[in-house]
C-alpha atoms as a PDB file:
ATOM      1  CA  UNK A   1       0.000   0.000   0.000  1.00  0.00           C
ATOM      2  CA  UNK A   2       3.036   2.371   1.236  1.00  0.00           C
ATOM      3  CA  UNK A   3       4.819   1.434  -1.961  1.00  0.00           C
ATOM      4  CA  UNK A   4       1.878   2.345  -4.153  1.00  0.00           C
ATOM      5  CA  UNK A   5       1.525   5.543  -2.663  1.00  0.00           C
ATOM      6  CA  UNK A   6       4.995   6.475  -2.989  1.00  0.00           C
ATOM      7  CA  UNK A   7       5.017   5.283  -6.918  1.00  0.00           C
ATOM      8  CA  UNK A   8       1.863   7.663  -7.145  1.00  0.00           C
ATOM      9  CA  UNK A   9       2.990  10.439  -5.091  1.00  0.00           C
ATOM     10  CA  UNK A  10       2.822  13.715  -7.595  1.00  0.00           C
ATOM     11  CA  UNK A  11       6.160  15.442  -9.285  1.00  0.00           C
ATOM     12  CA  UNK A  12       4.789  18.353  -7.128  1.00  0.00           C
ATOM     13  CA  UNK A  13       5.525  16.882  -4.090  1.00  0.00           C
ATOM     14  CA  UNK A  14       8.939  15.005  -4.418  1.00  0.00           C
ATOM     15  CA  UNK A  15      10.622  18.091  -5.371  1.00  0.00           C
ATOM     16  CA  UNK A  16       8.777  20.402  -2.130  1.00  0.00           C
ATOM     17  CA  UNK A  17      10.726  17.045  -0.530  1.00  0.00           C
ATOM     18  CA  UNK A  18      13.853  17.197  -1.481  1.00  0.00           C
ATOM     19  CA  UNK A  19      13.624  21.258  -1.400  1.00  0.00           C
ATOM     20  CA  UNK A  20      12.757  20.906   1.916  1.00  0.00           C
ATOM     21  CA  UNK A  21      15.341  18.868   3.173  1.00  0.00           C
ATOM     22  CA  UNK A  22      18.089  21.029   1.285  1.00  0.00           C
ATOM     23  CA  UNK A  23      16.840  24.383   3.504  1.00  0.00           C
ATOM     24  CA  UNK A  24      16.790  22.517   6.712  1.00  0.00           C
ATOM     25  CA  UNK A  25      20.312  21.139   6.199  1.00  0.00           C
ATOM     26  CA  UNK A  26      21.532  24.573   4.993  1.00  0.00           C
ATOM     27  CA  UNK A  27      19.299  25.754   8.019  1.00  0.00           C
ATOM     28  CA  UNK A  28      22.013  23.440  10.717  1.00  0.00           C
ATOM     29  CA  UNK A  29      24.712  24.321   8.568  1.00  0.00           C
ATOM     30  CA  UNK A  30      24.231  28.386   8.999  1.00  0.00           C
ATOM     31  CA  UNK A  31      24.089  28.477   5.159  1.00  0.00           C
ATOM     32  CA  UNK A  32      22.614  31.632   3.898  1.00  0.00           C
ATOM     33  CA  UNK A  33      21.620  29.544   1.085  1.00  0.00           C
ATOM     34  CA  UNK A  34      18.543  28.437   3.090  1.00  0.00           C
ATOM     35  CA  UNK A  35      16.611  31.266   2.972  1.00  0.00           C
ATOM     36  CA  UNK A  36      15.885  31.511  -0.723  1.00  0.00           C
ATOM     37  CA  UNK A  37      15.910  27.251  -1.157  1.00  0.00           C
ATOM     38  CA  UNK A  38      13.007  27.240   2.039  1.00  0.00           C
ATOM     39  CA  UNK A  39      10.801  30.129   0.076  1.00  0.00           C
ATOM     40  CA  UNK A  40      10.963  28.423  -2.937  1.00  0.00           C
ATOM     41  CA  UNK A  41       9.672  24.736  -1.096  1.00  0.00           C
ATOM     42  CA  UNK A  42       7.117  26.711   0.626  1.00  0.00           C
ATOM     43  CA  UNK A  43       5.562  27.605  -2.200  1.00  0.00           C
ATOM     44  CA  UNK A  44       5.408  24.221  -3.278  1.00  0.00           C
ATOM     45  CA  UNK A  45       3.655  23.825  -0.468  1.00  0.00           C
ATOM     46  CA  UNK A  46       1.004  26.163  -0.399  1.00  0.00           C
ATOM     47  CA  UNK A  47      -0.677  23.978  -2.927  1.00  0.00           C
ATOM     48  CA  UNK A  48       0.174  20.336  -1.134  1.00  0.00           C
ATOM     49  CA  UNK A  49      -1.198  21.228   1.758  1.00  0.00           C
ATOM     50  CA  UNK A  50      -4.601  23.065   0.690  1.00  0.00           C
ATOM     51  CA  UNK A  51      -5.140  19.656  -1.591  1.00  0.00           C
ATOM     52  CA  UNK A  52      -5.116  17.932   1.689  1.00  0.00           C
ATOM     53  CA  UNK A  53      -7.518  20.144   3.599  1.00  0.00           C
ATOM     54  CA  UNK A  54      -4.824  21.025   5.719  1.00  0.00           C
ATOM     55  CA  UNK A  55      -5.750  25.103   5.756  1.00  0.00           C
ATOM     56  CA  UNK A  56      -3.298  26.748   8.045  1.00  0.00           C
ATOM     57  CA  UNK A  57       0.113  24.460   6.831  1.00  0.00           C
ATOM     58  CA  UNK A  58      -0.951  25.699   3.578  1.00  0.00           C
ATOM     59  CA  UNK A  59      -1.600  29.193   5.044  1.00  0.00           C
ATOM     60  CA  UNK A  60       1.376  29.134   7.143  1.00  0.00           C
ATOM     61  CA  UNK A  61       4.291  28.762   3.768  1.00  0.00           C
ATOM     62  CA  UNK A  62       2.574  32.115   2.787  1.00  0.00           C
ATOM     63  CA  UNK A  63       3.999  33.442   5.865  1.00  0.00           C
ATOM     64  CA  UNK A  64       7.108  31.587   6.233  1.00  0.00           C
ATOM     65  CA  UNK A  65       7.819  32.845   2.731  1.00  0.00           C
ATOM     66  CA  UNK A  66       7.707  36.618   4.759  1.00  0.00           C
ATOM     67  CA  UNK A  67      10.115  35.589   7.432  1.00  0.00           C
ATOM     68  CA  UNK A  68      11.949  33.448   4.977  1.00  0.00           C
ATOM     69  CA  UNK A  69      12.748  37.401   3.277  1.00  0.00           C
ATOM     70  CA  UNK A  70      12.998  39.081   6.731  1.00  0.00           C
ATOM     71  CA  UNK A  71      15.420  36.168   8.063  1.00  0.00           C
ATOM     72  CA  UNK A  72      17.869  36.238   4.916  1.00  0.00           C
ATOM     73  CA  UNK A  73      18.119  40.227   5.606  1.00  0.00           C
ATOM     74  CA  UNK A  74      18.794  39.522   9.465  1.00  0.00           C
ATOM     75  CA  UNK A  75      21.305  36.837   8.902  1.00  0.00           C
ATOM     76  CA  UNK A  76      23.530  39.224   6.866  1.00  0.00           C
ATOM     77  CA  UNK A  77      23.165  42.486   8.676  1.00  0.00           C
ATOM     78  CA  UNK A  78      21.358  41.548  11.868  1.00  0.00           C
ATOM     79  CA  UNK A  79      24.269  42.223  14.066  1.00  0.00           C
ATOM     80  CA  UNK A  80      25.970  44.840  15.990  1.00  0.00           C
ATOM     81  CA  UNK A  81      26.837  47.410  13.364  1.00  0.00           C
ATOM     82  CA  UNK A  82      24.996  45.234  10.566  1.00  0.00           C
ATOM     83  CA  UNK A  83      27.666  42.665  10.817  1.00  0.00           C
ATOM     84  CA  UNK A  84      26.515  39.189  10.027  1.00  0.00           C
ATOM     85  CA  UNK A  85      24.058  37.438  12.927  1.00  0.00           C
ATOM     86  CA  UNK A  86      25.874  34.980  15.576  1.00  0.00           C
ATOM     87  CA  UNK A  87      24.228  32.445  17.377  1.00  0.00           C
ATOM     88  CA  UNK A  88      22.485  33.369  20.436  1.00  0.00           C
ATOM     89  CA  UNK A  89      20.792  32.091  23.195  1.00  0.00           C
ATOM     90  CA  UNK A  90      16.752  32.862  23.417  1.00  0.00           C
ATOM     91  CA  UNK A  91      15.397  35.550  25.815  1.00  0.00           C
ATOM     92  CA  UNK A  92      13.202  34.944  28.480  1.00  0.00           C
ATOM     93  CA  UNK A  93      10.831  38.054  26.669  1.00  0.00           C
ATOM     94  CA  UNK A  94      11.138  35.910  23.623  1.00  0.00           C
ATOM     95  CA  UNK A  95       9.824  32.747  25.346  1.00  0.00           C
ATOM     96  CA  UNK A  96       7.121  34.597  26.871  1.00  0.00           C
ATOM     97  CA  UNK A  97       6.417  36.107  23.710  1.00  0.00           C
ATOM     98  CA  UNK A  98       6.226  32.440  21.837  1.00  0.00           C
ATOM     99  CA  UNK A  99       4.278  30.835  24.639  1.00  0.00           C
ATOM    100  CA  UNK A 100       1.615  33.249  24.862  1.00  0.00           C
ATOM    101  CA  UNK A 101       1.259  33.488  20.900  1.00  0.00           C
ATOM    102  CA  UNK A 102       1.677  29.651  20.695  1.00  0.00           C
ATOM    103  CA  UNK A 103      -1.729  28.995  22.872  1.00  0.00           C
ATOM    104  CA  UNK A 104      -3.641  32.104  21.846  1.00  0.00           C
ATOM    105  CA  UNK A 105      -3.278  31.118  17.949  1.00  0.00           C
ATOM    106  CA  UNK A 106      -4.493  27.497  18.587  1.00  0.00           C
ATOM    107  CA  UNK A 107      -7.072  28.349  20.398  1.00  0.00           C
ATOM    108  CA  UNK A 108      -8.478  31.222  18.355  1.00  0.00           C
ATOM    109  CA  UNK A 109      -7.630  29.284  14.885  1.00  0.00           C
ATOM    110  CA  UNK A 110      -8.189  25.450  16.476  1.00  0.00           C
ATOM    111  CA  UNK A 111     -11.726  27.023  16.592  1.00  0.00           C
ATOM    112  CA  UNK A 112     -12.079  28.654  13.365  1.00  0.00           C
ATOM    113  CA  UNK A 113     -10.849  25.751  11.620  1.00  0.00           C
ATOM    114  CA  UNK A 114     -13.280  23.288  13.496  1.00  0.00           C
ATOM    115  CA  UNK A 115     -16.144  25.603  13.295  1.00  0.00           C
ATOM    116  CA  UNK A 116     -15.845  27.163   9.575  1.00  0.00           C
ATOM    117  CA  UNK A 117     -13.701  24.900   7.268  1.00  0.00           C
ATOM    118  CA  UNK A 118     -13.275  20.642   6.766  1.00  0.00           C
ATOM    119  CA  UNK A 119     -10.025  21.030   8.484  1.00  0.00           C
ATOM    120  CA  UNK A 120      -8.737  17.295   9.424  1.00  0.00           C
ATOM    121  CA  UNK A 121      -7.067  18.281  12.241  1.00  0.00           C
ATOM    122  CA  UNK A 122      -8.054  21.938  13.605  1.00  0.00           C
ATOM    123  CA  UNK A 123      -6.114  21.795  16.929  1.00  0.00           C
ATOM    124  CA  UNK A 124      -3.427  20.145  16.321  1.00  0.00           C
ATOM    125  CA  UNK A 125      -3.090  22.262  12.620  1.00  0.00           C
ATOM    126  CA  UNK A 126      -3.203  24.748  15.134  1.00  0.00           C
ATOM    127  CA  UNK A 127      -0.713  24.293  17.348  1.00  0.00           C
ATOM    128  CA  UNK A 128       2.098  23.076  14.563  1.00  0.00           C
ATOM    129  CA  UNK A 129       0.950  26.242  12.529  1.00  0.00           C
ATOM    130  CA  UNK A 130       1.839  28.347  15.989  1.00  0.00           C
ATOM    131  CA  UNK A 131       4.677  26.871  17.365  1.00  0.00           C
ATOM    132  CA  UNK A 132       6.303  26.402  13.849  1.00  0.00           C
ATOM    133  CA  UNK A 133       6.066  30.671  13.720  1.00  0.00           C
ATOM    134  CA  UNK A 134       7.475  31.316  17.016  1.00  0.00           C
ATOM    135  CA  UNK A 135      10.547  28.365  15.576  1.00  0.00           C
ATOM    136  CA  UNK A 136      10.766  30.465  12.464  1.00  0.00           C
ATOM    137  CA  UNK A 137      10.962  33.848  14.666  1.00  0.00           C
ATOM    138  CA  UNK A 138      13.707  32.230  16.380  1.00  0.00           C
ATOM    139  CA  UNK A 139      15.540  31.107  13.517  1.00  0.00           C
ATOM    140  CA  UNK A 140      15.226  34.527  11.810  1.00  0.00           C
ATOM    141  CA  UNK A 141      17.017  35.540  15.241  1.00  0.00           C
ATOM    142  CA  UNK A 142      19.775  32.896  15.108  1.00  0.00           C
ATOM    143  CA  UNK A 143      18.204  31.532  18.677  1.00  0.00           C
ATOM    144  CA  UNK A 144      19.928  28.562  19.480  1.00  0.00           C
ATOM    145  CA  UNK A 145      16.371  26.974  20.940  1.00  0.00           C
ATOM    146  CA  UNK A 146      14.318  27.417  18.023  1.00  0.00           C
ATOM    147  CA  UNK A 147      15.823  23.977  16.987  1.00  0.00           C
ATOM    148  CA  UNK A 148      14.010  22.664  20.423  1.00  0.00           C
ATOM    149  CA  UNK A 149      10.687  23.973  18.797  1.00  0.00           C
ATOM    150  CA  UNK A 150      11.005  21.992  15.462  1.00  0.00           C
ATOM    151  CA  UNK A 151      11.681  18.937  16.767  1.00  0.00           C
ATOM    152  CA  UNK A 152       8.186  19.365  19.148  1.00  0.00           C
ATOM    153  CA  UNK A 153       6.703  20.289  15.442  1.00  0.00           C
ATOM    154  CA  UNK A 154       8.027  17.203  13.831  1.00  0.00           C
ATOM    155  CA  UNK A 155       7.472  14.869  15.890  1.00  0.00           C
ATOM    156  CA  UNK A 156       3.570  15.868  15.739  1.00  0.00           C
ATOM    157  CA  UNK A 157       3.465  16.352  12.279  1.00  0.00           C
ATOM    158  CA  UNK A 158       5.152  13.014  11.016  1.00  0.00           C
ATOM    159  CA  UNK A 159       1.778  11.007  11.860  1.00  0.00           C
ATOM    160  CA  UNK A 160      -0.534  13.508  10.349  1.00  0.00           C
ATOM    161  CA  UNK A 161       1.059  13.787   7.197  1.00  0.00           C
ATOM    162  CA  UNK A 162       0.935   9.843   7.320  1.00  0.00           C
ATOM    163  CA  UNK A 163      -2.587   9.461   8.292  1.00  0.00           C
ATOM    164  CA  UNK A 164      -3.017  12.047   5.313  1.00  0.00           C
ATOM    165  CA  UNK A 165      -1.438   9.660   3.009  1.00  0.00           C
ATOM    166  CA  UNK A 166       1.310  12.217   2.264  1.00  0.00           C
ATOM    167  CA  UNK A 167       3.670   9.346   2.874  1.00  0.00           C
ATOM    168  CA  UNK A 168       6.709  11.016   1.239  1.00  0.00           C
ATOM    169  CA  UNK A 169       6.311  14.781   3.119  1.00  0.00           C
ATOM    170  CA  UNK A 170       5.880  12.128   6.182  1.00  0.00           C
ATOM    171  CA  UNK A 171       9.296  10.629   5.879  1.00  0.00           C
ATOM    172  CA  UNK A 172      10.494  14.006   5.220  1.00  0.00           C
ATOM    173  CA  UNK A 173       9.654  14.938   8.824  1.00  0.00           C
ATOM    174  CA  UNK A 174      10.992  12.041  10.633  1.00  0.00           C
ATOM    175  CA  UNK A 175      14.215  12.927   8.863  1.00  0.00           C
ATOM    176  CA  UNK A 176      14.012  16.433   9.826  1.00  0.00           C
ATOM    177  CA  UNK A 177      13.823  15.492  13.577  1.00  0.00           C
ATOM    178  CA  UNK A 178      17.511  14.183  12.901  1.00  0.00           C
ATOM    179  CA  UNK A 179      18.236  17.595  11.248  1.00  0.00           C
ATOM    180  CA  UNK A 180      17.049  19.552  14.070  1.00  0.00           C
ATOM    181  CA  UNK A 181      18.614  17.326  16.623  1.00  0.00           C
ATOM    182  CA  UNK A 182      22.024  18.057  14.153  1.00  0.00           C
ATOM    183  CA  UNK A 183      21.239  21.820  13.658  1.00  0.00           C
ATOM    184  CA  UNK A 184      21.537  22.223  17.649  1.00  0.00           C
ATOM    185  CA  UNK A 185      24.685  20.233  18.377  1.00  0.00           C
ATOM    186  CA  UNK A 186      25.874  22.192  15.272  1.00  0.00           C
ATOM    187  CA  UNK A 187      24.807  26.019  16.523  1.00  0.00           C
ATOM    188  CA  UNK A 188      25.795  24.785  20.074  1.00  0.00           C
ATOM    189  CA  UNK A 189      29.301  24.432  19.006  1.00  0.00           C
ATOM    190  CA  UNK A 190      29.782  27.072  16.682  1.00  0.00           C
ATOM    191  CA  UNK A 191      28.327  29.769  20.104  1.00  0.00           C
ATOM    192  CA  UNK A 192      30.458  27.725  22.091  1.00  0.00           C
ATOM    193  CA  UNK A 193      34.094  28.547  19.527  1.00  0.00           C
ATOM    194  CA  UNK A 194      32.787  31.745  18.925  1.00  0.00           C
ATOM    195  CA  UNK A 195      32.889  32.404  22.974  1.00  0.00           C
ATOM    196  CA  UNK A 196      36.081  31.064  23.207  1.00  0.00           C
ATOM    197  CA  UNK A 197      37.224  33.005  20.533  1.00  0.00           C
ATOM    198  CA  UNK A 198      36.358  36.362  22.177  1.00  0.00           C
ATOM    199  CA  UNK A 199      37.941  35.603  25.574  1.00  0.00           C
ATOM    200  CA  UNK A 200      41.143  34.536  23.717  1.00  0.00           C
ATOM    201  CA  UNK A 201      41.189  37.658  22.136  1.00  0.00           C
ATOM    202  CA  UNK A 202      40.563  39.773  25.483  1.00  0.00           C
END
């Protein structure tokens, strides 16, 4: 059945695949590169997702594509004196920020989506939809922790793209849960050297 599926699975989608796992990669690797590779999978995606009834994923690329723009611009001049962005670690404001936003978007678009549209999964739509725009915020920032949020997001989203019979964007998932795991040891070193390389220097 699996098999079949994958045979069948649309052009469309195997390339918003293997997009996809190029911007995460790029993402752990602190490639600039994965700015304009992620916009161009999430428009892929815009269309995948509506297909599947699954109204806010699809509505969230549109907005990932935004921060996508924003986050290339941060990256190169984001620092002190529009130097390039380091690696940071994430605020206690910018928790508090992402927690509150997190819940208050589930809740008010959980209930849209169950209320107003044939959304398969309102809630939990929802809650990946929020929690994967306070990640992206992060990531935009160079916040070591945003990788913390994906890997809540993909672990939730690899059974609901399966259930949805999206078997390929599935698999894609599971392996970006490896990425993200990679993409914090990764940023977690290069804060660490970068530390070290300051008090050498002082």
């Amino acid at each position: 059945m699996v098999g079949a599926a994958l045979r069948t699975t649309s052009p469309l989608e195997w390339v918003a695949v293997l997009t996809g796992f190029a911007c995460v990669w790029l993402a752990a690797r602190e490639a600039l590169w994965n700015f304009p590779v992620a916009i161009f999978s999430c428009l892929l995606y815009i269309a995948i997702y509506y297909q599947k009834a699954l109204y806010a994923d699809s509505g969230l690329q549109v907005l990932f594509i935004a921060l996508s723009a924003y986050g290339w611009y941060e990256w190169l001049y984001g620092g002190r004196g529009k130097t390039p962005l380091a690696v940071s670690r994430t605020t206690l404001t910018e928790w508090g920020t992402a927690a509150v936003f997190t819940v208050a978007f589930t809740a008010g678009f959980g209930y849209y989506l169950g209320h107003h549209t044939d959304s398969s999964f309102p809630y939990f739509d929802s809650f990946t939809t929020g929690t994967s725009l306070s990640a992206q915020f992060l990531l935009m920032r160079k916040r070591l922790e945003n990788w913390w949020l994906w890997i809540l997001v993909d672990i939730i989203y690899v059974p609901i793209l399966w259930v949805k019979h999206l078997y390929p964007t599935s698999l894609l998932y599971a392996l970006y849960l490896i990425l993200a795991a990679y993409g914090y040891w990764q940023w977690a070193q290069d804060m660490k050297a970068k530390k070290y390389e300051v008090q050498v220097e002082k």
